[in-house]
PDB file of N, CA and C in Angstrom:
ATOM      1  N   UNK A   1     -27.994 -29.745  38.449  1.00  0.00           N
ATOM      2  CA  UNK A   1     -27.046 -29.273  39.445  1.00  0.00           C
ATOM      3  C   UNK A   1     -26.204 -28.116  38.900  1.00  0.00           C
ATOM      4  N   UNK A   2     -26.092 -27.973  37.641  1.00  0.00           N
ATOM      5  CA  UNK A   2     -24.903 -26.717  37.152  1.00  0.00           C
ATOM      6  C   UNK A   2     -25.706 -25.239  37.213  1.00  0.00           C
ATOM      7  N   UNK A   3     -27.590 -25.860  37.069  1.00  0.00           N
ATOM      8  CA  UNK A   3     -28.094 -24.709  37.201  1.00  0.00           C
ATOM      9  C   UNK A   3     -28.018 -24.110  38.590  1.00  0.00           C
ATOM     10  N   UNK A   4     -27.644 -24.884  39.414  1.00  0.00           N
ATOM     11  CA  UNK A   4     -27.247 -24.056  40.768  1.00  0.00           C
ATOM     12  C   UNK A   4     -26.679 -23.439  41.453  1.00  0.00           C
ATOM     13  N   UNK A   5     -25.305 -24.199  40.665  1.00  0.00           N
ATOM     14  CA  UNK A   5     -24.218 -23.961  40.556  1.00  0.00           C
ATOM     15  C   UNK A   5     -23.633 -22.927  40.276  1.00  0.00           C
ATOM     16  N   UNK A   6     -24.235 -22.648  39.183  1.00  0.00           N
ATOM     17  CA  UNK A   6     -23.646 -20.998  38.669  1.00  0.00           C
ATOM     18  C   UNK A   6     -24.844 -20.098  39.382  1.00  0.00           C
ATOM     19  N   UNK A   7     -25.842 -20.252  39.627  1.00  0.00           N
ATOM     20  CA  UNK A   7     -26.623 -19.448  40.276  1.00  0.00           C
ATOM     21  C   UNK A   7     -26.172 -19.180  41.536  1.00  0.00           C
ATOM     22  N   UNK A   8     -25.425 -19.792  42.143  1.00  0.00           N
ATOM     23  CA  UNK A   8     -24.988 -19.656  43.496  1.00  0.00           C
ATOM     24  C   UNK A   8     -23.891 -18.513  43.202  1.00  0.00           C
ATOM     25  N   UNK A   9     -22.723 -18.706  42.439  1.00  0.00           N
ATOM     26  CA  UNK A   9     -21.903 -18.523  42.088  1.00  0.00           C
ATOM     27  C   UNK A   9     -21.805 -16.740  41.639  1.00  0.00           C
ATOM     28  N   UNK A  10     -22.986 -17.178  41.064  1.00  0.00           N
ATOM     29  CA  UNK A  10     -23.504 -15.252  40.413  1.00  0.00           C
ATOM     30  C   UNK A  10     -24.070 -14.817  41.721  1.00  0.00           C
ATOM     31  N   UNK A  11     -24.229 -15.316  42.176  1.00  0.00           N
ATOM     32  CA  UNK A  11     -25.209 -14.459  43.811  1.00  0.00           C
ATOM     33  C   UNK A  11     -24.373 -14.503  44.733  1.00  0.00           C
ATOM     34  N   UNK A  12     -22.997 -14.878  44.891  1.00  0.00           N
ATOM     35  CA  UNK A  12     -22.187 -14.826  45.441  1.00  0.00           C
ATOM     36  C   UNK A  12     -21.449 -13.308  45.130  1.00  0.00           C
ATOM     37  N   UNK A  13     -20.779 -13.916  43.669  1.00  0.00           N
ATOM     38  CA  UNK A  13     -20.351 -12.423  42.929  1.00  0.00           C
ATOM     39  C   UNK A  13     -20.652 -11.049  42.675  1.00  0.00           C
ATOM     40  N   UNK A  14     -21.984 -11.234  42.684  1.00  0.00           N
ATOM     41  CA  UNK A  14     -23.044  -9.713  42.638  1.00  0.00           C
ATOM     42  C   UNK A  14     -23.159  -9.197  43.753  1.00  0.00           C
ATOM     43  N   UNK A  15     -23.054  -9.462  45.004  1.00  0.00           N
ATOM     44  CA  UNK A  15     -23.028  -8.184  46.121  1.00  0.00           C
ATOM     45  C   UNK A  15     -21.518  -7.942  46.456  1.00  0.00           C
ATOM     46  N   UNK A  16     -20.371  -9.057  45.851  1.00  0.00           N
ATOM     47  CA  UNK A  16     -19.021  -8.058  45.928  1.00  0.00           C
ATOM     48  C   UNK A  16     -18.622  -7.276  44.762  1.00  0.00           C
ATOM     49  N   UNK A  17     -19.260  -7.267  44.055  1.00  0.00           N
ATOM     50  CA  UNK A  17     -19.026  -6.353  42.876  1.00  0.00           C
ATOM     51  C   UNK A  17     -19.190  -5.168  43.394  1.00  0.00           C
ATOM     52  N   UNK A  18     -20.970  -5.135  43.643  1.00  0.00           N
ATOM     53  CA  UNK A  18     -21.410  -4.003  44.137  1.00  0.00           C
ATOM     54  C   UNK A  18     -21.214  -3.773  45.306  1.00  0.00           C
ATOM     55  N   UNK A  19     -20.384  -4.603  46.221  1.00  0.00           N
ATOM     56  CA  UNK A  19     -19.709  -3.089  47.098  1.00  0.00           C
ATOM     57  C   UNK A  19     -18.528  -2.746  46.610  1.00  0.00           C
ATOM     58  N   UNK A  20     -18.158  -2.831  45.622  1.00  0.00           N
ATOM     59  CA  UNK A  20     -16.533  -2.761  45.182  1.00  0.00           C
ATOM     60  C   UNK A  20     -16.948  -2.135  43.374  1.00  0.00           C
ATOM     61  N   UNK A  21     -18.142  -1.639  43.594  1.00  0.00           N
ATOM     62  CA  UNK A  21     -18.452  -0.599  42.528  1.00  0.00           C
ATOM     63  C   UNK A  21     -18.101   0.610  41.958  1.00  0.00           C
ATOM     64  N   UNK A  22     -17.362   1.286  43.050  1.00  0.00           N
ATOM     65  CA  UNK A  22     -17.063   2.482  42.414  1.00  0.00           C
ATOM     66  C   UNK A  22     -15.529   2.135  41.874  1.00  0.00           C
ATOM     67  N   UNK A  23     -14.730   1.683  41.833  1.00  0.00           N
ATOM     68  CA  UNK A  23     -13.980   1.273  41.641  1.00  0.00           C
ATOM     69  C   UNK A  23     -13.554   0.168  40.780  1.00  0.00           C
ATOM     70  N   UNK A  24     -14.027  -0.378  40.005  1.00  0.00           N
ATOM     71  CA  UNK A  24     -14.057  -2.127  39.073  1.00  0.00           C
ATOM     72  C   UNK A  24     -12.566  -2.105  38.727  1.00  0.00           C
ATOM     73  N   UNK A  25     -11.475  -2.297  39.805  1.00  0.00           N
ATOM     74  CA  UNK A  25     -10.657  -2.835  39.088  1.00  0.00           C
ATOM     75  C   UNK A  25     -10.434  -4.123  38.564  1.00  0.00           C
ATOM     76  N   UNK A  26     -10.779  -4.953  39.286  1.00  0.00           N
ATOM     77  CA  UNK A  26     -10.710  -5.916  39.020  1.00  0.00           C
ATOM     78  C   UNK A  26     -11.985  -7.174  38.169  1.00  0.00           C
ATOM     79  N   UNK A  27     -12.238  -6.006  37.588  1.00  0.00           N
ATOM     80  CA  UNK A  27     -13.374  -6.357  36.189  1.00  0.00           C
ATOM     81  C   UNK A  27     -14.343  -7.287  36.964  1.00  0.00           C
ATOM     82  N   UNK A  28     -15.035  -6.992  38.322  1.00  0.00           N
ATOM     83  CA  UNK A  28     -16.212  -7.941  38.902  1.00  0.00           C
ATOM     84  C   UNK A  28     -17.656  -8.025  37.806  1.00  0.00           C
ATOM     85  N   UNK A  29     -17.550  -6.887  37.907  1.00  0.00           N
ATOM     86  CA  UNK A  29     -18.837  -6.236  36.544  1.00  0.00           C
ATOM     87  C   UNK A  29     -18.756  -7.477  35.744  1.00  0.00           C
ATOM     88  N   UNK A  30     -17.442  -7.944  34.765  1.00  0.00           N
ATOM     89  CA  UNK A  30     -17.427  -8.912  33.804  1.00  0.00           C
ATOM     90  C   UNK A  30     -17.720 -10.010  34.487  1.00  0.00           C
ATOM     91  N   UNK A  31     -16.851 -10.133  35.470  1.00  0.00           N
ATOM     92  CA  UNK A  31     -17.323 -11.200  35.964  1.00  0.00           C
ATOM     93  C   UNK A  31     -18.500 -11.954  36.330  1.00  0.00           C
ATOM     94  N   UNK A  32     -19.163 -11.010  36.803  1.00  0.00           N
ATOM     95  CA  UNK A  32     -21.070 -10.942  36.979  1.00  0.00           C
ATOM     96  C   UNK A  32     -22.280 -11.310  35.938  1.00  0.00           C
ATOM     97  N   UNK A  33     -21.340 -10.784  34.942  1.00  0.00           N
ATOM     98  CA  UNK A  33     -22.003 -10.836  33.321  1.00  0.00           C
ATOM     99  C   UNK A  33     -21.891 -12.319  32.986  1.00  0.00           C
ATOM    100  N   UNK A  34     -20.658 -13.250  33.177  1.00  0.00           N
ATOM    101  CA  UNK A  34     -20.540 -14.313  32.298  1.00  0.00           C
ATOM    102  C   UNK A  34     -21.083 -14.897  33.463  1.00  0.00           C
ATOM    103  N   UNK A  35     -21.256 -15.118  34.725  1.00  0.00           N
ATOM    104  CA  UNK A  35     -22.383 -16.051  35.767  1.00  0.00           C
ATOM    105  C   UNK A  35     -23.562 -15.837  35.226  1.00  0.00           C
ATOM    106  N   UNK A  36     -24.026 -14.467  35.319  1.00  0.00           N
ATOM    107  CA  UNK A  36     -25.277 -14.224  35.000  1.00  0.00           C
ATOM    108  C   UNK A  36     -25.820 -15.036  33.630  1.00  0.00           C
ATOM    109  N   UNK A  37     -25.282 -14.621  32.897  1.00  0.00           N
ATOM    110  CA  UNK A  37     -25.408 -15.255  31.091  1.00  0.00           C
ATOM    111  C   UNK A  37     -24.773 -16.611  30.846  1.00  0.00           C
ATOM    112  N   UNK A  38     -24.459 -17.202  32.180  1.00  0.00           N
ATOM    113  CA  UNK A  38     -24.452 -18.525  31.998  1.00  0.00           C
ATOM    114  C   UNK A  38     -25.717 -19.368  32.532  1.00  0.00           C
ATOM    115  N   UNK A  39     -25.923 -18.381  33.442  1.00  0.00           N
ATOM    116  CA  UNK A  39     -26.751 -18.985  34.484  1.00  0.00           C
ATOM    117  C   UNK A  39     -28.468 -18.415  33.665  1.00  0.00           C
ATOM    118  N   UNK A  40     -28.587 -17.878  33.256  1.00  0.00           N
ATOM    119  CA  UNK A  40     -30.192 -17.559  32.149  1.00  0.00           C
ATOM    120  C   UNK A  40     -30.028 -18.473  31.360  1.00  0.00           C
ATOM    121  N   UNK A  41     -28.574 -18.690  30.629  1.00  0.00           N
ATOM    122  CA  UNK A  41     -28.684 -19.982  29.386  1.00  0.00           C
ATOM    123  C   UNK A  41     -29.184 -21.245  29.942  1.00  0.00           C
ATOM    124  N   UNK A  42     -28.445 -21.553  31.259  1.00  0.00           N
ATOM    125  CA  UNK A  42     -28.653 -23.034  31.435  1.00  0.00           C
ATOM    126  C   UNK A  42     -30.352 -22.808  31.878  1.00  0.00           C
ATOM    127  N   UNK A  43     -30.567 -22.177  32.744  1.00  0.00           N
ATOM    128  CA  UNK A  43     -32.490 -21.725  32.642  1.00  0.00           C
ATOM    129  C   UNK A  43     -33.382 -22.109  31.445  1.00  0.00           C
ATOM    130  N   UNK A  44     -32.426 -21.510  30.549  1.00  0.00           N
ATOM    131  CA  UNK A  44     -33.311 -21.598  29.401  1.00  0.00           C
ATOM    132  C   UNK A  44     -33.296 -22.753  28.808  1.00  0.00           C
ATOM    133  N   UNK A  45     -32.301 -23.333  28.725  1.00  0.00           N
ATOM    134  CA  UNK A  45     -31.990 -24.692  28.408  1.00  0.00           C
ATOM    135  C   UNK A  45     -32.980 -26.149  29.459  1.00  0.00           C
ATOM    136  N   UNK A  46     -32.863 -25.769  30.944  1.00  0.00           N
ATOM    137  CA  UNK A  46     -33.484 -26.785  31.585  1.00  0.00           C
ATOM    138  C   UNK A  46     -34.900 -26.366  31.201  1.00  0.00           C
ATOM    139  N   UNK A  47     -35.419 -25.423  31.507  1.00  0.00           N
ATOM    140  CA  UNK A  47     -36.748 -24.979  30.924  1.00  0.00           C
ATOM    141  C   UNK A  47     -37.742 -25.354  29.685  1.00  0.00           C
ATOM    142  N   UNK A  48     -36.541 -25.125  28.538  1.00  0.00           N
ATOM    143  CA  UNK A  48     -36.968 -26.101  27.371  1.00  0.00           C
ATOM    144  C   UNK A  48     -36.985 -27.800  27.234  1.00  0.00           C
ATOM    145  N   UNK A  49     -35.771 -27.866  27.827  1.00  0.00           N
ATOM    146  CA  UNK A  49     -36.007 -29.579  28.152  1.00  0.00           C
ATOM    147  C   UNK A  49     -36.794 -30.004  28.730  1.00  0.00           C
ATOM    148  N   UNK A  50     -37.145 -29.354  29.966  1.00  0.00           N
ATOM    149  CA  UNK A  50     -38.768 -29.983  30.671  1.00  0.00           C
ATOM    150  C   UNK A  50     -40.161 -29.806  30.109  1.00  0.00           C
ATOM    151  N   UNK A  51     -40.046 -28.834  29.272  1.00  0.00           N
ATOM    152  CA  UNK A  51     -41.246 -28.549  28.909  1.00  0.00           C
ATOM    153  C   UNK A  51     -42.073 -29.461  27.296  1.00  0.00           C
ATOM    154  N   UNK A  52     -40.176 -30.007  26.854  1.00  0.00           N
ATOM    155  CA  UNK A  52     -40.583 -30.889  25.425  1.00  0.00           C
ATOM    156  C   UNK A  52     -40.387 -32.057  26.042  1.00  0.00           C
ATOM    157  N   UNK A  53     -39.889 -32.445  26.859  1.00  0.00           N
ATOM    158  CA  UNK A  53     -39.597 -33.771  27.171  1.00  0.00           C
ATOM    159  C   UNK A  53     -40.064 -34.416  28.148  1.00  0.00           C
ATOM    160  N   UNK A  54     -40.577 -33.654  29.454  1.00  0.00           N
ATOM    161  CA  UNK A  54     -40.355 -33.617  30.742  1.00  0.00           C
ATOM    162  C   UNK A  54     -39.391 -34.165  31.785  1.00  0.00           C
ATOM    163  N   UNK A  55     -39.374 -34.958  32.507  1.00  0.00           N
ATOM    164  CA  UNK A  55     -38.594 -35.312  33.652  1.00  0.00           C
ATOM    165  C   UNK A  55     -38.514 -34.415  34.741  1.00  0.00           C
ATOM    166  N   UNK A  56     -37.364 -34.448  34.997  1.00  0.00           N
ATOM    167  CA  UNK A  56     -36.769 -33.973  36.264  1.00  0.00           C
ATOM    168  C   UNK A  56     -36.514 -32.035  35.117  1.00  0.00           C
ATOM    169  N   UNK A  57     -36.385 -31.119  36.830  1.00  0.00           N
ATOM    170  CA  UNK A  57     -35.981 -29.918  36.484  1.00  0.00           C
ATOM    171  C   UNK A  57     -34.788 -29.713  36.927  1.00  0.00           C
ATOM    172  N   UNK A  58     -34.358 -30.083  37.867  1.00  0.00           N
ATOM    173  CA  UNK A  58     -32.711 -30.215  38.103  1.00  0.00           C
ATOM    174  C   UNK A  58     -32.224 -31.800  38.524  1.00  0.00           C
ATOM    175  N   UNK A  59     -31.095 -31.931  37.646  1.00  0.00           N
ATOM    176  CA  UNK A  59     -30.342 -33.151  37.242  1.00  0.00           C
ATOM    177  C   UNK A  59     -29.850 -32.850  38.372  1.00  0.00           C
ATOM    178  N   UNK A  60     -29.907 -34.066  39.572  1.00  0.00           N
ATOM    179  CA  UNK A  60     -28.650 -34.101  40.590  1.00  0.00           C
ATOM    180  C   UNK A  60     -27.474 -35.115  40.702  1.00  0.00           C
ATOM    181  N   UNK A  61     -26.856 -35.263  39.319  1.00  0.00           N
ATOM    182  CA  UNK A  61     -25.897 -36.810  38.848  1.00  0.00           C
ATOM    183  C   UNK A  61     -25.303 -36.332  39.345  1.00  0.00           C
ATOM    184  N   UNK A  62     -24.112 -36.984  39.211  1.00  0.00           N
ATOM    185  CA  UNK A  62     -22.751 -36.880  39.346  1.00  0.00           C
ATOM    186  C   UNK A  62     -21.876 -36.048  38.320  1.00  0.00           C
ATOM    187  N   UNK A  63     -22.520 -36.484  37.132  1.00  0.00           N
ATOM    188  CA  UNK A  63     -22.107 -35.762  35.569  1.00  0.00           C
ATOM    189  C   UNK A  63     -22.388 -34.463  35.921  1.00  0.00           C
ATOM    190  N   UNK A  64     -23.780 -34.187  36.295  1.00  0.00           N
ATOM    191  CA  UNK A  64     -24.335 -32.666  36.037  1.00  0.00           C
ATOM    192  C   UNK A  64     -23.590 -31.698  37.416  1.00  0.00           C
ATOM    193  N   UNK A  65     -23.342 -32.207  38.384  1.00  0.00           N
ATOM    194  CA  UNK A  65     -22.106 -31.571  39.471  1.00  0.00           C
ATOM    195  C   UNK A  65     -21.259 -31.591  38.338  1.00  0.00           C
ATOM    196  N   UNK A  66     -20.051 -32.579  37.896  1.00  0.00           N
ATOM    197  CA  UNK A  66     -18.750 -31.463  37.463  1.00  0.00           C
ATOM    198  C   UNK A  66     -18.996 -30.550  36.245  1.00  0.00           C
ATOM    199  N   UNK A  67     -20.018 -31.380  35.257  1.00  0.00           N
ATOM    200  CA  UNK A  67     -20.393 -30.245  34.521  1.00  0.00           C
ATOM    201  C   UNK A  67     -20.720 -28.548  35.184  1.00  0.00           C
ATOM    202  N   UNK A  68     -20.984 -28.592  36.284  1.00  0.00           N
ATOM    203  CA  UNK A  68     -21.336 -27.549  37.326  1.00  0.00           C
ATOM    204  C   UNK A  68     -20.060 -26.735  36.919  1.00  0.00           C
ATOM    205  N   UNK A  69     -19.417 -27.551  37.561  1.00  0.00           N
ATOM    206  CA  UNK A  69     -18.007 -27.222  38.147  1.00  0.00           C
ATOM    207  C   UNK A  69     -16.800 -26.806  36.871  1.00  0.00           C
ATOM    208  N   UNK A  70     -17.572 -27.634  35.840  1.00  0.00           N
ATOM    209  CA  UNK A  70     -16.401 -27.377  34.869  1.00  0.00           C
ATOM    210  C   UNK A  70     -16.527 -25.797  34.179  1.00  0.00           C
ATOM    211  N   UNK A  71     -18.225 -25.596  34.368  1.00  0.00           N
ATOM    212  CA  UNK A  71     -18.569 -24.547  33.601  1.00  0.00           C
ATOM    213  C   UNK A  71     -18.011 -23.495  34.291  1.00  0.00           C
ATOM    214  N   UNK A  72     -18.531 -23.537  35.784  1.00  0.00           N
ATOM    215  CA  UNK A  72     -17.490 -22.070  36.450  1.00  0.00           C
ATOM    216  C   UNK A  72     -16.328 -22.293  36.027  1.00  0.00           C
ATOM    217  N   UNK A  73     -15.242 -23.174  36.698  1.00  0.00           N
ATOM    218  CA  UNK A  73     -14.021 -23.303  36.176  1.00  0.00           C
ATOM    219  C   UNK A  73     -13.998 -22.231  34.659  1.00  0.00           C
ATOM    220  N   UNK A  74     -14.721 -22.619  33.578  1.00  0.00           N
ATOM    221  CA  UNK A  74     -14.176 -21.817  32.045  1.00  0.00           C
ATOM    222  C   UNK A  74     -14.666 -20.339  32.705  1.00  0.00           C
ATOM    223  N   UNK A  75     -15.523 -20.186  33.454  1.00  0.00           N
ATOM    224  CA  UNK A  75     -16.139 -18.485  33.599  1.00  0.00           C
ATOM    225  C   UNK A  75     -15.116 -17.976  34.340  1.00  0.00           C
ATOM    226  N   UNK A  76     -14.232 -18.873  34.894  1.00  0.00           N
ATOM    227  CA  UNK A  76     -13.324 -17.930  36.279  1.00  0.00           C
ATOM    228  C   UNK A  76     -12.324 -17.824  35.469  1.00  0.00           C
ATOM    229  N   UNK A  77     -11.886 -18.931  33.886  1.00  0.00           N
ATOM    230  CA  UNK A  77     -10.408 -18.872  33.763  1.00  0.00           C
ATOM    231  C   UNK A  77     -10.750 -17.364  32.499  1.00  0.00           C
ATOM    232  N   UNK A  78     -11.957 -17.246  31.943  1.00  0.00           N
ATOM    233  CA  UNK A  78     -12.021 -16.546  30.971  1.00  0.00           C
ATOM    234  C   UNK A  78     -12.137 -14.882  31.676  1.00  0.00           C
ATOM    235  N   UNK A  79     -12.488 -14.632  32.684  1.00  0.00           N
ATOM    236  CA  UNK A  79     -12.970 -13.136  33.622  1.00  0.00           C
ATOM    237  C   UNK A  79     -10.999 -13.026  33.709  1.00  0.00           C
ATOM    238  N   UNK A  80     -10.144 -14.107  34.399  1.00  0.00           N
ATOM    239  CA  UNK A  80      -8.758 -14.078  34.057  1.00  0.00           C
ATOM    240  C   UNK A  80      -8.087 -13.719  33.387  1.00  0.00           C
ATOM    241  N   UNK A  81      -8.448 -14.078  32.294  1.00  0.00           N
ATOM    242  CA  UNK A  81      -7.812 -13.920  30.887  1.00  0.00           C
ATOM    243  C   UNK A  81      -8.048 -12.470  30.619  1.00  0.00           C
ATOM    244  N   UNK A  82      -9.152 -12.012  31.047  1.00  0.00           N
ATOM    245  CA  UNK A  82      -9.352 -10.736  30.682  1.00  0.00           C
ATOM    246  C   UNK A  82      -8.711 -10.139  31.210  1.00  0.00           C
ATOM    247  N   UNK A  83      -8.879 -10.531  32.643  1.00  0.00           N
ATOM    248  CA  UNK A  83      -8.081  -9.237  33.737  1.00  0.00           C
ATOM    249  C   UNK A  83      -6.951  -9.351  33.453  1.00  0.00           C
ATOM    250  N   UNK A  84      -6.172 -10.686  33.341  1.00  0.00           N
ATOM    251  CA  UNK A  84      -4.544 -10.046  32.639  1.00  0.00           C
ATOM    252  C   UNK A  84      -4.261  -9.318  31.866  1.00  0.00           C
ATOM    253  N   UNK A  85      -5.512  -9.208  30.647  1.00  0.00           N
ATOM    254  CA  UNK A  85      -4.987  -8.714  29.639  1.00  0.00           C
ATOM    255  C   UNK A  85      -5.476  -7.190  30.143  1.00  0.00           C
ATOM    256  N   UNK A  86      -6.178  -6.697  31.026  1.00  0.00           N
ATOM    257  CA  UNK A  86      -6.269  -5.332  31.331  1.00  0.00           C
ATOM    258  C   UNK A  86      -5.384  -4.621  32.158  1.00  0.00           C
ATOM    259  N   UNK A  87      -4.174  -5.874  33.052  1.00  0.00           N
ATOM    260  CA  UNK A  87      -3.392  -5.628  34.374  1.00  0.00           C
ATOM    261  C   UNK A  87      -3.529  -4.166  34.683  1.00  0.00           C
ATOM    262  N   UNK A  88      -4.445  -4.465  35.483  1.00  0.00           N
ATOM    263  CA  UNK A  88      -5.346  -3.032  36.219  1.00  0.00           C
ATOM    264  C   UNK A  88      -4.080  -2.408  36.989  1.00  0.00           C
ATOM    265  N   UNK A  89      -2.801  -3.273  37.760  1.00  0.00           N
ATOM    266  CA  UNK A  89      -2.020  -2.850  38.776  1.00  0.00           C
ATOM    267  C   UNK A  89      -0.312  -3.036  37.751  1.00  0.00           C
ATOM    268  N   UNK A  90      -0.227  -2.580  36.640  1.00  0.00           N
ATOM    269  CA  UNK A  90       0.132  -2.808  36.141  1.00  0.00           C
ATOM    270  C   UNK A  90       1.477  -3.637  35.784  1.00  0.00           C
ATOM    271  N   UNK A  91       1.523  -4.927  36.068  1.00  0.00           N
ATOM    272  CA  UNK A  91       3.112  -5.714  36.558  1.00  0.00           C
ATOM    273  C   UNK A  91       3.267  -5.923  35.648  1.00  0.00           C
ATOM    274  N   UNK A  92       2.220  -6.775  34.219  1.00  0.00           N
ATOM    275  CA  UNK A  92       2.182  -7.219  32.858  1.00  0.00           C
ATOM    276  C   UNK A  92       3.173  -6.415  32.190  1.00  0.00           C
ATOM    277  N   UNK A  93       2.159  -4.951  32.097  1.00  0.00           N
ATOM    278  CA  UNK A  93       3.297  -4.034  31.089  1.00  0.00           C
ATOM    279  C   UNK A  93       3.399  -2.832  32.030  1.00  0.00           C
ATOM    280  N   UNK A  94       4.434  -3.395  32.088  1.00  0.00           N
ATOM    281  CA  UNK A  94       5.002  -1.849  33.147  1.00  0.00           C
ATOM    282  C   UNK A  94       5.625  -0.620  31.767  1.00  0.00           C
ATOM    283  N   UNK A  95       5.582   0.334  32.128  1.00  0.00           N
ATOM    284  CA  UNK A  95       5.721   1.582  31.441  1.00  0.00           C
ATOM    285  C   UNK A  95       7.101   1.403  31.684  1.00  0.00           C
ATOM    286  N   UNK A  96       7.163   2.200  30.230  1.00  0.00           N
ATOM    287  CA  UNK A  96       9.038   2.254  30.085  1.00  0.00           C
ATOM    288  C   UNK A  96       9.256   3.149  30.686  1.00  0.00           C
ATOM    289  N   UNK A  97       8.677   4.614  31.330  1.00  0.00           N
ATOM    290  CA  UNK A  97       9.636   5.809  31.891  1.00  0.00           C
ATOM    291  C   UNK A  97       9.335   5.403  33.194  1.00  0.00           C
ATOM    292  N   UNK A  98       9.140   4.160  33.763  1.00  0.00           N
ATOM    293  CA  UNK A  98       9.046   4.488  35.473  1.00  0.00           C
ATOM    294  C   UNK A  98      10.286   3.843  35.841  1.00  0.00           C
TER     295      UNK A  98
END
């Protein structure tokens, strides 16, 4: 389920980036990057597990939902962290001569 999760999540994010491309203030680009590169890891990860172990290809527990959920949660608070620290509109650090 987390592999869906973030796959949804990145395919959500990737066509507002790119209409809001010429412009990245608000660091979508990054944002796109850590769905994306979460979402190939866990691929790669269910991929290898089925292929040494077999079973199931997507876990639909209960565990593997908030694990879902927890993982966006760290991708949304970390794309955050960034954007504060870039405060594109600048409230963080406002300039001393204005």
């Amino acid at each position: 389920m987390w592999l869906i999760i973030l796959a949804f999540a990145a395919a959500i994010a990737t066509p507002i980036w790119y209409a809001k491309a010429e412009e990245d203030k608000y660091m979508l680009k990054l944002l796109c990057l850590i769905l994306w590169g979460a979402t190939i890891m866990v691929l790669v990860d269910h991929t290898m597990g089925f292929l040494t172990e077999g079973g199931e290809f997507f876990e639909l527990t209960p565990g593997a939902t908030v694990l879902g959920f927890t993982m966006l949660t760290a991708a949304l608070v970390i794309w955050e962290i960034a954007l504060l620290l870039k405060d594109p509109k600048g409230v963080l650090y406002k300039k001393k001569n204005e």
